[in-house]
Protein backbone atom coordinates (compact mmCIF):
# COMPACT_ATOMS: atom_id res chain seq x y z
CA UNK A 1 -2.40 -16.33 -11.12
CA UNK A 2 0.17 -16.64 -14.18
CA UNK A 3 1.66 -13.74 -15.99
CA UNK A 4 3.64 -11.64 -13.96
CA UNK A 5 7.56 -11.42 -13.44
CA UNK A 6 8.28 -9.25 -10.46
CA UNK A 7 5.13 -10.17 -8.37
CA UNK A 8 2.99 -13.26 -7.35
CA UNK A 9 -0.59 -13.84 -6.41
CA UNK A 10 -1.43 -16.42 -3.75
CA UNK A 11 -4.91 -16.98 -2.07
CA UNK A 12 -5.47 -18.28 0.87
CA UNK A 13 -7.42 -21.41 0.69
CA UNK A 14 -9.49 -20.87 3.52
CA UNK A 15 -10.75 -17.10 3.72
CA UNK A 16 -11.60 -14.26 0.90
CA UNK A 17 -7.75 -13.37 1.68
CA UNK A 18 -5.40 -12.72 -1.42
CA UNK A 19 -1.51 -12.25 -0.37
CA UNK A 20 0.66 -9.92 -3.76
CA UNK A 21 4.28 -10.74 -3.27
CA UNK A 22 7.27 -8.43 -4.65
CA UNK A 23 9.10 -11.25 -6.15
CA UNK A 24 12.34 -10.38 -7.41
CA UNK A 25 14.39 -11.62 -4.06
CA UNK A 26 17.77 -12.20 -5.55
CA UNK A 27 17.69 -8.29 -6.61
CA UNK A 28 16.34 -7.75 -2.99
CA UNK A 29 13.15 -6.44 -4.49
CA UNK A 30 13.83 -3.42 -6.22
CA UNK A 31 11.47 -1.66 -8.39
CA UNK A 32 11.73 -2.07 -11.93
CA UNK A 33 9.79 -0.70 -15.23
CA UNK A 34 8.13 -4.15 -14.77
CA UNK A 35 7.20 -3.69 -11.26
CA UNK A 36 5.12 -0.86 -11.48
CA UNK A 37 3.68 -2.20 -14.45
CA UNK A 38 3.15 -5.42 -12.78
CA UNK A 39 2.03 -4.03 -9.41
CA UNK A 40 -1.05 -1.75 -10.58
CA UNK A 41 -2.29 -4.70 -12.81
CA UNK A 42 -2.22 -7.28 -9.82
CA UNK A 43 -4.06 -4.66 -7.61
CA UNK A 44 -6.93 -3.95 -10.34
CA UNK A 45 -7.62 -7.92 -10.40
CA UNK A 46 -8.16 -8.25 -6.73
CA UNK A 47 -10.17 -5.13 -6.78
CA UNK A 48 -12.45 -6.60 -9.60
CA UNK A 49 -12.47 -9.75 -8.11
CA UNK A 50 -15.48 -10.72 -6.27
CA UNK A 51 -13.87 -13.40 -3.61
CA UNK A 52 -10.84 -10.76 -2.52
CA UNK A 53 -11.85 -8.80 0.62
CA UNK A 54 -8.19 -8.04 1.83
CA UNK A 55 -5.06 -8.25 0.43
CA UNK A 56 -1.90 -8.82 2.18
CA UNK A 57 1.30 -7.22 0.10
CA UNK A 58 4.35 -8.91 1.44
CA UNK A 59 8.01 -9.79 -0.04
CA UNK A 60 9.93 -13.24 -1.23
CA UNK A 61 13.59 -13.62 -0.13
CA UNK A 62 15.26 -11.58 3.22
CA UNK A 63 14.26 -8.26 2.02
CA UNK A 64 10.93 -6.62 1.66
CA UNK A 65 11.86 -3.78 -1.20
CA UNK A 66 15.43 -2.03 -1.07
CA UNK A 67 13.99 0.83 -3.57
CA UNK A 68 13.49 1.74 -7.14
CA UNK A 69 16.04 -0.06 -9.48
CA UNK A 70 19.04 2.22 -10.98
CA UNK A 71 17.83 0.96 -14.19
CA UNK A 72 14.55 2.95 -13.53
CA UNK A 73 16.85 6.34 -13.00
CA UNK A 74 18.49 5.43 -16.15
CA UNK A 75 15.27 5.46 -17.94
CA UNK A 76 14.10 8.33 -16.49
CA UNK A 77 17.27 9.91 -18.14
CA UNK A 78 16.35 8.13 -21.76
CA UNK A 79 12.92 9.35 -21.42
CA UNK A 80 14.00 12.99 -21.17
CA UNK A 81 16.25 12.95 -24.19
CA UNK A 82 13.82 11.13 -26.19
CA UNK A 83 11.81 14.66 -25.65
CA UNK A 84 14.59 15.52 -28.62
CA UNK A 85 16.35 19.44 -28.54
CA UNK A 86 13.54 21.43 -27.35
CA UNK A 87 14.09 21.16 -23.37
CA UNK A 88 10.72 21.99 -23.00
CA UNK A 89 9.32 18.66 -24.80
CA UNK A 90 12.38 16.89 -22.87
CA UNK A 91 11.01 17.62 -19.32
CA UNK A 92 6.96 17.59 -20.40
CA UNK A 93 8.00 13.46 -21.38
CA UNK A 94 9.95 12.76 -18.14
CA UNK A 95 6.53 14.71 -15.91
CA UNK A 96 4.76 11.87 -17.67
CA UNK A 97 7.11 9.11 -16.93
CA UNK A 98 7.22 10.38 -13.45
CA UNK A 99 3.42 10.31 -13.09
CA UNK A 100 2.99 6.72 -14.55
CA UNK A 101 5.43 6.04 -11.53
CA UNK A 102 3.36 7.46 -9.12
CA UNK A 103 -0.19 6.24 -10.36
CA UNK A 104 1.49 2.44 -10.26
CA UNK A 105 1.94 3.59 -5.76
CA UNK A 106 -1.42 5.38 -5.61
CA UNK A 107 -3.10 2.14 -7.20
CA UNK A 108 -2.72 0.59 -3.52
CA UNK A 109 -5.68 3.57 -2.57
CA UNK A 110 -7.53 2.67 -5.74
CA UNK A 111 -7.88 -0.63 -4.66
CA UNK A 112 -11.15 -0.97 -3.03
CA UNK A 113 -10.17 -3.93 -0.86
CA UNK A 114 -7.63 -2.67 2.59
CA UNK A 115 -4.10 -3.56 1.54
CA UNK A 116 -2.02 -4.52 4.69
CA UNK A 117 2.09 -4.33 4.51
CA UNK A 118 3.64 -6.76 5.67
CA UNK A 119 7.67 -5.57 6.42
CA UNK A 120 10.51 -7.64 6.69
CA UNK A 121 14.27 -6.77 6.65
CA UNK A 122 15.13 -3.59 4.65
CA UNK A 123 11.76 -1.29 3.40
CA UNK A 124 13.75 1.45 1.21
CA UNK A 125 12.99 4.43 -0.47
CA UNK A 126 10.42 2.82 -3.09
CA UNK A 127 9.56 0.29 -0.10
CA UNK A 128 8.46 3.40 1.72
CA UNK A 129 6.25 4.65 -1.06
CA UNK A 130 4.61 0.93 -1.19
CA UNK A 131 3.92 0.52 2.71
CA UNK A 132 2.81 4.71 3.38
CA UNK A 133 -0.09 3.76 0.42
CA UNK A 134 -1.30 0.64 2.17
CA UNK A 135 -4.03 0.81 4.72
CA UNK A 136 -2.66 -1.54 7.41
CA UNK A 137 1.29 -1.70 8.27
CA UNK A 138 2.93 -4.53 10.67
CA UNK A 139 6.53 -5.16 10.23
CA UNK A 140 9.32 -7.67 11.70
CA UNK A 141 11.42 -6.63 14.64
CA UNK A 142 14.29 -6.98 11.88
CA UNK A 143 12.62 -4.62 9.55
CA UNK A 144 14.18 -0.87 9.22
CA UNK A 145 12.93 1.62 7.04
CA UNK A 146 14.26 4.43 5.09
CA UNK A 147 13.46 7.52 3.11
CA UNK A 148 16.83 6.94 0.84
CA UNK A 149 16.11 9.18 -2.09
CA UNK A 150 18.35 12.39 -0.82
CA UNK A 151 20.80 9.96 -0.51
CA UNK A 152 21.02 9.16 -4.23
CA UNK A 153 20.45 13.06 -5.40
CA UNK A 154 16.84 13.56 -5.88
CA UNK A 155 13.82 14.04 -4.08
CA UNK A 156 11.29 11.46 -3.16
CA UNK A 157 8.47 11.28 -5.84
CA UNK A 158 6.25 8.70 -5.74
CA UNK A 159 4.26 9.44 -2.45
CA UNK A 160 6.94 8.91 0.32
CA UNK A 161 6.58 13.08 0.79
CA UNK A 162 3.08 13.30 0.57
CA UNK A 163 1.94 10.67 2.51
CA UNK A 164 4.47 9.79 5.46
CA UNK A 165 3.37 13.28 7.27
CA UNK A 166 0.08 12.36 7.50
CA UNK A 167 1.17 8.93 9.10
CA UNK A 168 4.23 9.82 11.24
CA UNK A 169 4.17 13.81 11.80
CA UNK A 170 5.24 16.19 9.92
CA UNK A 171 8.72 16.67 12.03
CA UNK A 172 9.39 12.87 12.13
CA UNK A 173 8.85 12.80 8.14
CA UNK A 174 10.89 15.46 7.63
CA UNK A 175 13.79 14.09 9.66
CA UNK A 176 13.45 10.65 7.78
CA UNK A 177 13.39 12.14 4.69
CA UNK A 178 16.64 15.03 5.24
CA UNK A 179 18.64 12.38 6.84
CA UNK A 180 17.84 9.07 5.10
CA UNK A 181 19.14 7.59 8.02
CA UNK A 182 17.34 4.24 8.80
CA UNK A 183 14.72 3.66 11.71
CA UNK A 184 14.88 0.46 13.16
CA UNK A 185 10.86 -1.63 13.91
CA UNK A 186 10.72 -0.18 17.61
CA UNK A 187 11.64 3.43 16.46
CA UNK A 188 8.45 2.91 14.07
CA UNK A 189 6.26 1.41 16.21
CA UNK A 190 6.55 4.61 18.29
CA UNK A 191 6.12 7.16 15.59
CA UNK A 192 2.51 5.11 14.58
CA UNK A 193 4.83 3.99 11.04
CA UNK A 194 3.53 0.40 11.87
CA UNK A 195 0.87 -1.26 14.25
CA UNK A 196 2.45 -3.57 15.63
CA UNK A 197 6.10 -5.67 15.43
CA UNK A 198 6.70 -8.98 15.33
CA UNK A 199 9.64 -11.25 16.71
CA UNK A 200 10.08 -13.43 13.79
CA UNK A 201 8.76 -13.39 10.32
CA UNK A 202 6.85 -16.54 10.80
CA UNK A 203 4.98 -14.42 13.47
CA UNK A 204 4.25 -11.31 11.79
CA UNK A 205 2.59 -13.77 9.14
CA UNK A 206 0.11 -15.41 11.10
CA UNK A 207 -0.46 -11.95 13.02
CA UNK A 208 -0.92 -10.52 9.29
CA UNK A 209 -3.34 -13.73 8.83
CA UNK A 210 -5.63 -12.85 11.78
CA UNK A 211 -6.00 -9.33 10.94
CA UNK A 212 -6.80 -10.51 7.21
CA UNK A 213 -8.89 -12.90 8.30
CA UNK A 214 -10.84 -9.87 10.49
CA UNK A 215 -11.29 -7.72 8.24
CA UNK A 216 -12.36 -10.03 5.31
CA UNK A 217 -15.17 -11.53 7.99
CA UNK A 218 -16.89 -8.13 7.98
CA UNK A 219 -19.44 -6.33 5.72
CA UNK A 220 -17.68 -5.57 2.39
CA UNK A 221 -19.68 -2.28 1.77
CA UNK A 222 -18.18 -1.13 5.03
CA UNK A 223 -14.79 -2.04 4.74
CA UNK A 224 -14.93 -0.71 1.50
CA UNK A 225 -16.17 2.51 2.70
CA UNK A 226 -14.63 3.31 5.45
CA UNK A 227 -11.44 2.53 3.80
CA UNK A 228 -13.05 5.41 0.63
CA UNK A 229 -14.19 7.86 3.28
CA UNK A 230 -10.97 7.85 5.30
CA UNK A 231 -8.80 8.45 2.01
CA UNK A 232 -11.07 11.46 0.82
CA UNK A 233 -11.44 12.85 4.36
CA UNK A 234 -7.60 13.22 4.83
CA UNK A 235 -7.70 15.64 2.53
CA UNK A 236 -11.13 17.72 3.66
CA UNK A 237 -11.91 19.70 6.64
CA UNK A 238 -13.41 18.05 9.70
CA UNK A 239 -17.06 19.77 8.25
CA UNK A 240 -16.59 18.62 4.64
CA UNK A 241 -15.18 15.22 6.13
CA UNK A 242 -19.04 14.98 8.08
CA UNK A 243 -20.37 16.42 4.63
CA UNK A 244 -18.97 13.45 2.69
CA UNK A 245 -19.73 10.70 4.70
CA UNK A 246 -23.28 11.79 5.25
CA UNK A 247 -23.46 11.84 1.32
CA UNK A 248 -21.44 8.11 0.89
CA UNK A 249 -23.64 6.33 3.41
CA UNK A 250 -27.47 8.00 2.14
CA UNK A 251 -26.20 5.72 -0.73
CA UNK A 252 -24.93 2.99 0.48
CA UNK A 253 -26.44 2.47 4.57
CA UNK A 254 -29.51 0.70 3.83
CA UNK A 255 -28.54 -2.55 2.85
CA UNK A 256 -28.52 -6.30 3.24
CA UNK A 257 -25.20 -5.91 4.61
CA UNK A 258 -26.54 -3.69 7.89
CA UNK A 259 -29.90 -5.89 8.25
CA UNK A 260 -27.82 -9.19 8.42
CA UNK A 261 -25.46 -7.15 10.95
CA UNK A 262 -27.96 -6.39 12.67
CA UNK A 263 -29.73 -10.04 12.77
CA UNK A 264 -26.60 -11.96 13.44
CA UNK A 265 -25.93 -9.46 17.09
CA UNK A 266 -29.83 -10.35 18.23
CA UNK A 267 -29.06 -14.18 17.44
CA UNK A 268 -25.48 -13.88 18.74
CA UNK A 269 -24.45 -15.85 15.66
CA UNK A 270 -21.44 -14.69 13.21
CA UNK A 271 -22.74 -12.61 10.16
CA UNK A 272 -22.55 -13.84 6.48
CA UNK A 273 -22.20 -11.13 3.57
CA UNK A 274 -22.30 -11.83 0.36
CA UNK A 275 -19.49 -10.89 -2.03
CA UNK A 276 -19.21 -7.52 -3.65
């Protein structure tokens, strides 16, 4: 797919797989205006598209995202003097600018398809607020990551805050995110930040592959649900969590997708879904 400057789109050939690169390796993937411009619209086309069931979000060149580009802060400045003398109008413009900024993160959980991270090398501030959205995250044994933003005099955001707690703990999350000090693949592994690390990049990407390939093999109303009902239910009691799913699937459990489940266990053969 054409069109974009700071990201790619590749499909895999052989399976309903699509894999969104950050693409801007000789700046070591920082975010730019164009990124979360570019990132959002790459999402909403795999969402809409029919033959995506997963999507893999990885990075080109030995970094996977070092963090939102200075020429992003700068911007932010511009936008709050372009509110003119009344301060009031000044910080109302930069609230929006900083909400565009975090809808272009939270369009990984509008996607309907699971996004899986795939880490290598440094995952910085903005790299944080990319891989805590996904709903998958497997990472390099080279891979660090880093909640960076105190570091550079501001606090994080774009969703590092809000989400890392719910993934990590609240006391690791805090500690990452007071210190900015950098936590190496095995530390993560430990705290549940990834799934799993890999030795080499080369195997992280076929690991990546398989679990792609897994999840894109199953029902797409149920991934797609599941991966709905889990996002809203982080957010709900445990008795409005049972509420809401008991709501979701009286609309969407009696389907093709559960009869040919069902057929393909009795004839021990592998089920085929159509596409969504």
């Amino acid at each position: 797919m054409q069109g974009f400057r700071t990201v790619e789109i590749v499909k895999d050939p052989a399976v309903p797989v699509f894999h969104i690169y950050l693409n801007r390796p000789a700046h070591r993937n920082a975010l730019t205006l164009d990124s979360f411009s570019e990132l959002p619209r790459a999402l909403t086309l795999l969402d809409q598209d029919p033959s995506a069931r997963a999507v893999v979000l990885a990075a080109r060149g030995p970094h996977f995202c070092t963090g939102i580009d200075l020429s992003v802060l700068r911007s932010l400045g511009s936008a709050a003097a372009a509110g003119g003398s009344d301060p009031a109008r000044a910080r109302e413009h930069l609230r929006r600018q900083i909400l565009s900024l975090q809808a272009a993160i939270t369009a990984i959980e509008r996607c309907r398809k699971p996004v899986i991270a795939a880490v290598h090398g440094a995952c910085v501030g903005g790299g944080v607020d990319i891989v805590t959205a996904c709903d998958l995250r497997y990472c390099t044994a080279d891979a660090f990551f880093s909640v960076k933003e105190v570091d550079v005099g501001l606090a994080a955001d774009v969703g590092t805050l809000q989400r890392l707690p719910a993934i990590v703990g609240y006391g690791n999350a805090s500690e990452m995110a007071l210190t900015g000090r950098s936590v190496p693949a095995a530390e993560a592994r430990a705290m549940g930040l990834v799934s799993a690390v890999f030795e080499t990049r080369e195997e992280m990407e076929k690991g990546v592959a398989a679990v792609a390939r897994d999840v894109a093999a199953k029902s797409p109303l149920a991934v797609t649900g599941t991966k709905a009902v889990l996002l809203r239910c982080r957010d709900l009691t445990v008795d409005q969590g049972l509420d809401y799913v008991a709501t979701w699937n009286s609309a969407m459990l009696i389907s093709d997708d559960l009869k040919e489940a069902v057929e393909a266990q009795i004839q021990k053969r592998k089920p085929t879904f159509a596409k969504l």
